[in-house]
C-alpha atoms as a PDB file:
ATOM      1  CA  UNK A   1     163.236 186.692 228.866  1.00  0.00           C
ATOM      2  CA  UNK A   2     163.255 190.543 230.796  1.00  0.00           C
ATOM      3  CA  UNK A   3     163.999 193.059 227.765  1.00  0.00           C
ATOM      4  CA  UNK A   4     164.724 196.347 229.238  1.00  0.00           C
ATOM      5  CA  UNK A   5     167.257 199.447 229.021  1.00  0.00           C
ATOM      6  CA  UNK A   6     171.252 198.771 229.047  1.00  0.00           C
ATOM      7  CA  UNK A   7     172.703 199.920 232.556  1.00  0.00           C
ATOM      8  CA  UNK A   8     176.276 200.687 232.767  1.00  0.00           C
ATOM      9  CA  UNK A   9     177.169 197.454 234.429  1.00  0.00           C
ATOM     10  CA  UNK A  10     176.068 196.023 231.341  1.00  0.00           C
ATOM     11  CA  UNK A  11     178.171 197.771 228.337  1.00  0.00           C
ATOM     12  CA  UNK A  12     181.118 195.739 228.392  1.00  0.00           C
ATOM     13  CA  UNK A  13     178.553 192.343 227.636  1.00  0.00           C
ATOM     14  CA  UNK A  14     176.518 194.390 225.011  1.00  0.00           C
ATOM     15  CA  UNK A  15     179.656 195.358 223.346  1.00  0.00           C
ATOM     16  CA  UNK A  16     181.467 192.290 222.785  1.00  0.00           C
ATOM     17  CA  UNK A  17     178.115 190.662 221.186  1.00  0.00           C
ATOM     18  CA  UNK A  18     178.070 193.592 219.211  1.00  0.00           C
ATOM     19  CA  UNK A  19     181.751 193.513 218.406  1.00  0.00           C
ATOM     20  CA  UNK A  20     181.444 189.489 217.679  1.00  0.00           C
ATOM     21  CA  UNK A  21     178.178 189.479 215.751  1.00  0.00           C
ATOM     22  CA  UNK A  22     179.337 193.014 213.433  1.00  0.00           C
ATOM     23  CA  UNK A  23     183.397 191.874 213.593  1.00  0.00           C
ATOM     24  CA  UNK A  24     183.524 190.614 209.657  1.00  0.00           C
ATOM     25  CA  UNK A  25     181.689 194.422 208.744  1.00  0.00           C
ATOM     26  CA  UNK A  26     184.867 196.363 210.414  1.00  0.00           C
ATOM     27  CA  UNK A  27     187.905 194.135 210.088  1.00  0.00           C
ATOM     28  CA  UNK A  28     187.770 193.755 206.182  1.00  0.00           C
ATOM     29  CA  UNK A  29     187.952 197.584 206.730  1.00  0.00           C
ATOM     30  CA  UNK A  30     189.498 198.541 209.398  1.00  0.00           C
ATOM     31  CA  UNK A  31     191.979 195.477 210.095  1.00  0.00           C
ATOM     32  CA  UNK A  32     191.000 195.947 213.774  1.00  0.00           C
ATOM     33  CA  UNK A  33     191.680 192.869 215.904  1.00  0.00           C
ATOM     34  CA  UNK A  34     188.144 191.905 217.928  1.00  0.00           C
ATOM     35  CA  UNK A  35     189.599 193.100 221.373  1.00  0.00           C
ATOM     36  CA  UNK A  36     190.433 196.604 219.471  1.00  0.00           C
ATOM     37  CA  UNK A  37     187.232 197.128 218.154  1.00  0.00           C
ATOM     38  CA  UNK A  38     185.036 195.861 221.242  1.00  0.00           C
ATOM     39  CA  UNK A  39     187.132 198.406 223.347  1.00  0.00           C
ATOM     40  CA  UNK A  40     186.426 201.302 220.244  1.00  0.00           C
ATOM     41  CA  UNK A  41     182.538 200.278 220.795  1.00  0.00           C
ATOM     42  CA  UNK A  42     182.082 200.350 224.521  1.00  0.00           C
ATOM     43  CA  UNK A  43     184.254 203.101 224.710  1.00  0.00           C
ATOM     44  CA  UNK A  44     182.696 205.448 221.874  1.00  0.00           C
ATOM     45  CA  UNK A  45     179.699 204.060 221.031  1.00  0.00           C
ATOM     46  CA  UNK A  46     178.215 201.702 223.367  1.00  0.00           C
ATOM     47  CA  UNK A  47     178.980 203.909 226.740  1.00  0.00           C
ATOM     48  CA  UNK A  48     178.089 207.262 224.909  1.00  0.00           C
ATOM     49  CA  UNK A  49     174.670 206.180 223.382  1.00  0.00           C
ATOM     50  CA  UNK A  50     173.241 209.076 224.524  1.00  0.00           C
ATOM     51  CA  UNK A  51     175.405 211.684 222.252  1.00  0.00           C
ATOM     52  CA  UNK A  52     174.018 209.827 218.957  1.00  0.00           C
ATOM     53  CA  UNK A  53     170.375 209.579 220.054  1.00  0.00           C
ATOM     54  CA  UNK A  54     170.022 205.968 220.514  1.00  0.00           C
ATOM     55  CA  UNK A  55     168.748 203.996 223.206  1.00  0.00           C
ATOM     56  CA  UNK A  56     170.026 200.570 224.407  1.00  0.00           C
ATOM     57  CA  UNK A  57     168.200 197.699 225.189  1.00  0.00           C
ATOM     58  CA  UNK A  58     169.242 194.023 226.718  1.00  0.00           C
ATOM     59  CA  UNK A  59     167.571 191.014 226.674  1.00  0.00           C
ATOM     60  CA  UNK A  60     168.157 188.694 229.806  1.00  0.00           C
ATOM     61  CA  UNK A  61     167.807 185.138 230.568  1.00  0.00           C
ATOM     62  CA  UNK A  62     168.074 184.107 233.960  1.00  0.00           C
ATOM     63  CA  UNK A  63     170.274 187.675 235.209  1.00  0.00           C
ATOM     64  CA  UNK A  64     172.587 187.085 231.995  1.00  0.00           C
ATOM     65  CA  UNK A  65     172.821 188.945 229.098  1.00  0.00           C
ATOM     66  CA  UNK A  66     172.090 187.513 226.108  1.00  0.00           C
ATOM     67  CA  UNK A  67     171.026 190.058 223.760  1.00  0.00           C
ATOM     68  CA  UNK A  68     171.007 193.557 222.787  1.00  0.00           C
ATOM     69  CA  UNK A  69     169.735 196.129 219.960  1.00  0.00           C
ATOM     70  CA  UNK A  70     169.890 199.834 220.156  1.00  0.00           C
ATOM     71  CA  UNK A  71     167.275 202.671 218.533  1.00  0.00           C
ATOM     72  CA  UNK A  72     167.603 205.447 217.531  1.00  0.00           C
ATOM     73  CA  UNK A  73     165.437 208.556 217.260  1.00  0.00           C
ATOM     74  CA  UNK A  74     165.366 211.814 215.209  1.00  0.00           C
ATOM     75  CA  UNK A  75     168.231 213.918 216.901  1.00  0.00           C
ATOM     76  CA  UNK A  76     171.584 215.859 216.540  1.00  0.00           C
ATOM     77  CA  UNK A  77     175.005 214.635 217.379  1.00  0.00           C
ATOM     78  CA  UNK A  78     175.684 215.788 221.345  1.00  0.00           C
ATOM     79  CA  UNK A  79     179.569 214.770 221.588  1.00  0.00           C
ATOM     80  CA  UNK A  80     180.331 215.416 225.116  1.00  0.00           C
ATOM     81  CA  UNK A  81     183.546 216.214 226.338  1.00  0.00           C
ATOM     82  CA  UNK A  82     184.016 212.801 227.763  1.00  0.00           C
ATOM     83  CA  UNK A  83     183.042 211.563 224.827  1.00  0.00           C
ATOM     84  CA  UNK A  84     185.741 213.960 222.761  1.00  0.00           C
ATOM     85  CA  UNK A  85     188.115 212.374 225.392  1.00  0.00           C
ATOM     86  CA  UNK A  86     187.658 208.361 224.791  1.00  0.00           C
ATOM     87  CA  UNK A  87     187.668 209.427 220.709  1.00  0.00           C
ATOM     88  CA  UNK A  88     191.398 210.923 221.171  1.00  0.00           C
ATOM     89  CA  UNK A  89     192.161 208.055 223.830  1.00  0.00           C
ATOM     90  CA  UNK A  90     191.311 205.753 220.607  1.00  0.00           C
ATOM     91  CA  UNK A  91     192.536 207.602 218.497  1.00  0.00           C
ATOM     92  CA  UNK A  92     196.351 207.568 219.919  1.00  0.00           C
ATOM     93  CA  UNK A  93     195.946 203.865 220.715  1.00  0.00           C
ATOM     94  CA  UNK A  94     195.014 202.525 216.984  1.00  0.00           C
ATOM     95  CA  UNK A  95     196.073 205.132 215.160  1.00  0.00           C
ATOM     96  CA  UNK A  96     194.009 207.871 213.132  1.00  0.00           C
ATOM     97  CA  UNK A  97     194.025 205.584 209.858  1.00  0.00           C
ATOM     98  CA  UNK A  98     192.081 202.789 211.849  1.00  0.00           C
ATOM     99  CA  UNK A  99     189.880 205.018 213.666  1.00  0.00           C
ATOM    100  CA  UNK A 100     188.916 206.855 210.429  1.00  0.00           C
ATOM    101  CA  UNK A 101     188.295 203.470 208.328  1.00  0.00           C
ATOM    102  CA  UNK A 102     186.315 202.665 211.274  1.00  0.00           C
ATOM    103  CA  UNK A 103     183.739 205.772 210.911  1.00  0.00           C
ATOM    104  CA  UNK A 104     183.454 205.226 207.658  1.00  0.00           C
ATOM    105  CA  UNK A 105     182.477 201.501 207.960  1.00  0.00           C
ATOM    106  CA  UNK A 106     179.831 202.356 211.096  1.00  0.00           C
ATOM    107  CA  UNK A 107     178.285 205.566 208.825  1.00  0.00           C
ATOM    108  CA  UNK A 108     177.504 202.925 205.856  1.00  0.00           C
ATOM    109  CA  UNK A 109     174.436 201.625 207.924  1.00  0.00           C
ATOM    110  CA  UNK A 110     174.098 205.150 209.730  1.00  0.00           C
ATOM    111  CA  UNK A 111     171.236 206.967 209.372  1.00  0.00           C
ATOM    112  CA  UNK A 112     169.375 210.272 211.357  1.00  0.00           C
ATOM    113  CA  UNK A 113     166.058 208.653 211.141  1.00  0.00           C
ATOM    114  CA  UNK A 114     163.006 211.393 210.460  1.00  0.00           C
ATOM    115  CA  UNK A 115     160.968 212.813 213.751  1.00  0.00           C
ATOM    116  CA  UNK A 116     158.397 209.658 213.753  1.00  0.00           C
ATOM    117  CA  UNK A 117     160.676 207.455 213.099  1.00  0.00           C
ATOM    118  CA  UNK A 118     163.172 204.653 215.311  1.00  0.00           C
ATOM    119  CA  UNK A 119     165.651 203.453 213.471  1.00  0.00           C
ATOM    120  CA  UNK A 120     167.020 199.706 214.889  1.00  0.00           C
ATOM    121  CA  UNK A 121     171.390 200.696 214.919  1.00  0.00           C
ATOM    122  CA  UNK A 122     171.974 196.768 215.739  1.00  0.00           C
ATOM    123  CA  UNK A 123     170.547 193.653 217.200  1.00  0.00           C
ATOM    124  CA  UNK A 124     172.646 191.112 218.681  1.00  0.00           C
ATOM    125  CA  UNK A 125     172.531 188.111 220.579  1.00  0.00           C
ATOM    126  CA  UNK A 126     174.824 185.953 222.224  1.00  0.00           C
ATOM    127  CA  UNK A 127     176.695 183.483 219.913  1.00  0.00           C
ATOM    128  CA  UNK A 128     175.633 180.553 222.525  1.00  0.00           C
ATOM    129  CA  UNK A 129     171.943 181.731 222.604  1.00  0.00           C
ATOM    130  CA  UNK A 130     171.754 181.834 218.776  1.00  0.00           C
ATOM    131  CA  UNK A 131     168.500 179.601 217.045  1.00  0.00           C
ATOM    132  CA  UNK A 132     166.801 180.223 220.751  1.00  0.00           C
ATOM    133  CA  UNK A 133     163.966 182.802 218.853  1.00  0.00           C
ATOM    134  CA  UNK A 134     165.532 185.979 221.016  1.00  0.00           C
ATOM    135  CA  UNK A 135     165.434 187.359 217.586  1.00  0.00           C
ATOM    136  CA  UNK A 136     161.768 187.180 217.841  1.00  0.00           C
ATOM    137  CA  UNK A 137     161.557 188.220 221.365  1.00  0.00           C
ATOM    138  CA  UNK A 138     163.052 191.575 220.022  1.00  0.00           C
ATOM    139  CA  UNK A 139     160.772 192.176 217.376  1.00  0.00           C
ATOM    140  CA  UNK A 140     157.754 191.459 219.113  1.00  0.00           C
ATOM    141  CA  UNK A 141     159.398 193.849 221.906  1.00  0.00           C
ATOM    142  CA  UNK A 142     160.308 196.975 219.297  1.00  0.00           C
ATOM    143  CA  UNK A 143     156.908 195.861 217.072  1.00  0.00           C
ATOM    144  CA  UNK A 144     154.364 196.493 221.106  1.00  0.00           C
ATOM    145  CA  UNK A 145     156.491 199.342 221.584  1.00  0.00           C
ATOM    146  CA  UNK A 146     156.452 201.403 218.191  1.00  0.00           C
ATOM    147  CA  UNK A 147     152.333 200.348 218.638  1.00  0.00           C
ATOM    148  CA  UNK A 148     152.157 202.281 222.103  1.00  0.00           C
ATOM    149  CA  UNK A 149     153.696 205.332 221.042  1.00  0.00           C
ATOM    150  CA  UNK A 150     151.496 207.298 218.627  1.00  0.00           C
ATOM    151  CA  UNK A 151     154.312 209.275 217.328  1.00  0.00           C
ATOM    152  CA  UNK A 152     156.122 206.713 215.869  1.00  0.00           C
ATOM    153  CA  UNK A 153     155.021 205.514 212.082  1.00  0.00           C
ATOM    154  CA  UNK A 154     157.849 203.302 211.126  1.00  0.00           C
ATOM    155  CA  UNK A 155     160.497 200.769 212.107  1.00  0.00           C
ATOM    156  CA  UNK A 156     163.541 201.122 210.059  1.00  0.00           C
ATOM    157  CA  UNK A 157     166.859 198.917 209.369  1.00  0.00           C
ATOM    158  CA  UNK A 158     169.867 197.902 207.263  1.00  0.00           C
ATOM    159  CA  UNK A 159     170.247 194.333 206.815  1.00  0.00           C
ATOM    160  CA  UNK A 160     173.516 192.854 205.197  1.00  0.00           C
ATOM    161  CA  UNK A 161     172.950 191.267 201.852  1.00  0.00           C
ATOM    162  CA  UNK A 162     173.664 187.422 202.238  1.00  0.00           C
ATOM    163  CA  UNK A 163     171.832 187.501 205.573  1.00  0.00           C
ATOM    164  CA  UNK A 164     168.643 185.662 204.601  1.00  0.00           C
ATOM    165  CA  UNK A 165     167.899 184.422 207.644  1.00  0.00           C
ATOM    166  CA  UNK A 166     167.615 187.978 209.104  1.00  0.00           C
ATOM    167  CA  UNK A 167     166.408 188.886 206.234  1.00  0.00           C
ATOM    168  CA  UNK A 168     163.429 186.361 206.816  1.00  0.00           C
ATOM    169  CA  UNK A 169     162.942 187.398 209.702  1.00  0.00           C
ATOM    170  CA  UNK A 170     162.120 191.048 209.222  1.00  0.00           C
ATOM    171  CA  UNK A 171     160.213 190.033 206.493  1.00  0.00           C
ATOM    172  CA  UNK A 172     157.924 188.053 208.524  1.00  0.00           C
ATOM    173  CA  UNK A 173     157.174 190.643 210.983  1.00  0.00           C
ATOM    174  CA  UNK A 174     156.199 193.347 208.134  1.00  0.00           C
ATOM    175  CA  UNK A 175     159.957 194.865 207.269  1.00  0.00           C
ATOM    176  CA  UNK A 176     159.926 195.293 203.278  1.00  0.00           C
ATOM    177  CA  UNK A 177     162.606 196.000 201.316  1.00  0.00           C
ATOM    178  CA  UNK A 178     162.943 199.619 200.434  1.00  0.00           C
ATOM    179  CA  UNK A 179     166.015 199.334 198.190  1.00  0.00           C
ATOM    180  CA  UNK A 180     169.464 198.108 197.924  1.00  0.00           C
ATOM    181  CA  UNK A 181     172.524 199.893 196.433  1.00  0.00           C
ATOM    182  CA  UNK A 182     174.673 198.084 193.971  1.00  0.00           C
ATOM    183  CA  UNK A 183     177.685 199.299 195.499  1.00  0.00           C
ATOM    184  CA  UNK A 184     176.117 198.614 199.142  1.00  0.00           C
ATOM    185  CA  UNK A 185     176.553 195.481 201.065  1.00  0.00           C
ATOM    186  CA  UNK A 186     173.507 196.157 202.654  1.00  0.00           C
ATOM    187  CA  UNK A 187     169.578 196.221 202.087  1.00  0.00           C
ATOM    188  CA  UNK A 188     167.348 199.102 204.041  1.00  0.00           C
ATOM    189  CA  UNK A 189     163.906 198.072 204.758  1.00  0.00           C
ATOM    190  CA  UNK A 190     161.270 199.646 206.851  1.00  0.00           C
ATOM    191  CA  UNK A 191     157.973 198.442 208.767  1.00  0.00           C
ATOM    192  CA  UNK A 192     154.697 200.752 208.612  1.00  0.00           C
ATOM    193  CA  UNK A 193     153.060 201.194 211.761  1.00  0.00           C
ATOM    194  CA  UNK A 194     150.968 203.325 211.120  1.00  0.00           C
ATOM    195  CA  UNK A 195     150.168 205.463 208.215  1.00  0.00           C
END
């Protein structure tokens, strides 16, 4: 497995594993169709990293990619203007009702994580590369990296209640639960790295 930064060759992979592994959080919401909403995240999301302060990674096997997460860091907002652009390109192709239940549903696990901080936006893998411990690969990956840098004290994450096998997972490599609101579908939980 070679885990490294996304290139712009490989956006339109990244987002349809995001847009398949995330498509039951939006559609309930947003009653995108998957094609809509992969478009809405390579366009506006995936391709424009950069203006939210997050960083892309992949995760290859043999030149194909089979996972992803992004990071984020403490930052402002930078929309670009060809970011403004693709938003009113989306916009006028789903309509402003769909594009605004769509914020809302991306800012419930949202967060402008503190200076020494990197918050993990998403991790997804390839639905045919599932149970193949990339999963692992990742957190070992983000767990060495936050270690290296000295200005980073914690991991940070949302994790969707009902998910106990991620769940599990960030448990076991030091993620603990730092609460859950009743009226959220998801739990945020946090790994010390140093204190």
């Amino acid at each position: 497995m070679q885990i490294g930064k996304m290139n712009k060759h490989q956006a339109e992979a990244v987002s349809q594993m995001v847009a398949n592994a995330f498509y039951d959080k939006f559609q309930d919401k947003t009653q995108l169709t998957k094609k809509q909403l992969q478009k809405l995240l390579k366009l506006v999301w995936i391709q424009e990293a950069d203006s939210f302060s997050m960083t892309i990674f992949t995760v290859q096997a043999e030149g194909e990619v089979v996972g992803a997460f992004g990071c984020s860091t403490s930052g402002h907002f930078k929309p670009g203007l060809r970011l403004l652009a693709k938003t009113a390109a989306i916009i006028k192709a789903i309509g402003p009702k769909a594009f605004v239940s769509f914020v809302k549903a991306g800012l419930s696990t949202s967060r402008n994580p503190a200076p020494n901080e990197w918050y993990i936006d998403f991790i997804a893998v390839k639905e045919s590369h599932r149970n193949q411990s990339i999963g692992h690969d990742i957190m070992d990956y983000l767990t060495g990296a936050a270690l290296s840098d000295p200005e980073i004290d914690n991991l940070t994450l949302y994790v969707l209640k009902g998910n106990d096998r991620a769940k599990h997972l960030y448990e076991k490599y030091g993620f603990i639960e730092q609460y859950s609101k009743p009226e959220s579908d998801y739990h945020f939980m946090k790994k010390v790295i140093r204190y």
